[in-house]
Protein backbone atom coordinates (compact mmCIF):
# COMPACT_ATOMS: atom_id res chain seq x y z
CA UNK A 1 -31.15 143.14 65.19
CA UNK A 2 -27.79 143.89 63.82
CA UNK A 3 -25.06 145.47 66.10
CA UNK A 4 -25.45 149.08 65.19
CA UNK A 5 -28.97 149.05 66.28
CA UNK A 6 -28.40 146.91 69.39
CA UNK A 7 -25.56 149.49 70.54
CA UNK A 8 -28.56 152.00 70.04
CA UNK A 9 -31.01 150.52 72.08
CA UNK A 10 -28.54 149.81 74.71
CA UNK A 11 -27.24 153.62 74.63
CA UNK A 12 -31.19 154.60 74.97
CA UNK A 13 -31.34 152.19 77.79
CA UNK A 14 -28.37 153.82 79.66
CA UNK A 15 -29.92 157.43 79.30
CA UNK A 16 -33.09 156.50 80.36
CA UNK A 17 -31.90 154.55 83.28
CA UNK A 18 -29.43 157.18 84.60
CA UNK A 19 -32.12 160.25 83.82
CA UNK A 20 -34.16 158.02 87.07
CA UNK A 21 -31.42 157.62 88.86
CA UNK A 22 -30.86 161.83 88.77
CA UNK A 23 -34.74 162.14 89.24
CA UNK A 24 -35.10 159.32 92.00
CA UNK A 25 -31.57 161.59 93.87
CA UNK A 26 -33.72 164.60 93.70
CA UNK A 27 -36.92 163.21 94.84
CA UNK A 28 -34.89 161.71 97.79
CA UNK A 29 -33.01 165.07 98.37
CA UNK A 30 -36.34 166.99 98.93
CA UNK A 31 -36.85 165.03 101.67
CA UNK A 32 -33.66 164.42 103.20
CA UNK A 33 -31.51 167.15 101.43
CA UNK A 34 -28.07 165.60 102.53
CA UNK A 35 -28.58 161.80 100.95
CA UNK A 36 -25.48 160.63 98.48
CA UNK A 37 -26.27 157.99 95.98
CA UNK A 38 -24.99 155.20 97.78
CA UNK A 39 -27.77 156.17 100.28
CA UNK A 40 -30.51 155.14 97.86
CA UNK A 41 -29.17 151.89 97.65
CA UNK A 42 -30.35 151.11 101.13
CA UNK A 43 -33.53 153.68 101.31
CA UNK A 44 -34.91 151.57 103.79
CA UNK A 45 -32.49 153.01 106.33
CA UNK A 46 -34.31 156.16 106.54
CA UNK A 47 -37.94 155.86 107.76
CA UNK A 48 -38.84 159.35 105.93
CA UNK A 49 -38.19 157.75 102.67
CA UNK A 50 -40.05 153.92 103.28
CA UNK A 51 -43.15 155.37 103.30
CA UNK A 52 -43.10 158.09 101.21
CA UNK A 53 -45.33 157.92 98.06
CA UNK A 54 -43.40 159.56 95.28
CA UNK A 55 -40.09 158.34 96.59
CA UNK A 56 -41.63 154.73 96.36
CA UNK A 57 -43.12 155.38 93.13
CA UNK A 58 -40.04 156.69 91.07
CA UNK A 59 -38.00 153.85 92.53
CA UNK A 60 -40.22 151.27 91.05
CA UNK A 61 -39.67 153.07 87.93
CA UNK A 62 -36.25 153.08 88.11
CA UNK A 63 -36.31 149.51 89.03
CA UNK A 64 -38.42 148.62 85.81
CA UNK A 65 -36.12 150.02 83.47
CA UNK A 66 -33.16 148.06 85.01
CA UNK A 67 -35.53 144.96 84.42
CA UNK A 68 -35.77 145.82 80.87
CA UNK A 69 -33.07 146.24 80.58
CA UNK A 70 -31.48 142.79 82.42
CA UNK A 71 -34.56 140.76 80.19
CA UNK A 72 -33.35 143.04 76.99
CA UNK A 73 -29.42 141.14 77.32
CA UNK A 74 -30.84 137.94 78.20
CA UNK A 75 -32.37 138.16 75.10
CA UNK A 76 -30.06 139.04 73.15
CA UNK A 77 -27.92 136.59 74.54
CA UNK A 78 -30.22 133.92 73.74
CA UNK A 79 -30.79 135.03 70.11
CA UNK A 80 -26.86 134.68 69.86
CA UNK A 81 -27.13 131.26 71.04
């Protein structure tokens, strides 16, 4: 993969991450309408949230695409190597 197309794949990566992170925030905020984003980093401070299906679901999205993405630079990394 040459570094125009890496740069690409790493820009989609970026969008896609950040469009969950605004989705997860709004899920969040229809439950507890006053959360910041530093609040999701510790969701399991508010009960409403730990249990709550959706909320749950969208983070483990979220978190997938930051896996990807970690396994994506390791990757490349390697391939460098």
């Amino acid at each position: 993969m040459n570094e125009k197309e890496w740069n690409s794949l790493e820009n989609l990566m970026d969008e896609l991450i950040e469009g969950q992170q605004t989705l997860l925030l709004k899920c969040a905020r229809r439950v507890i309408p006053h959360l910041t984003d530093e609040d999701l980093l510790q969701p399991n401070d508010f009960p409403e949230l730990e249990n709550h299906s959706v909320f749950r679901y969208e983070e483990g999205v979220l978190s997938g695409l930051q896996s990807m993405r970690m396994a994506l630079r390791a990757w490349q990394k390697n391939s460098l190597s």
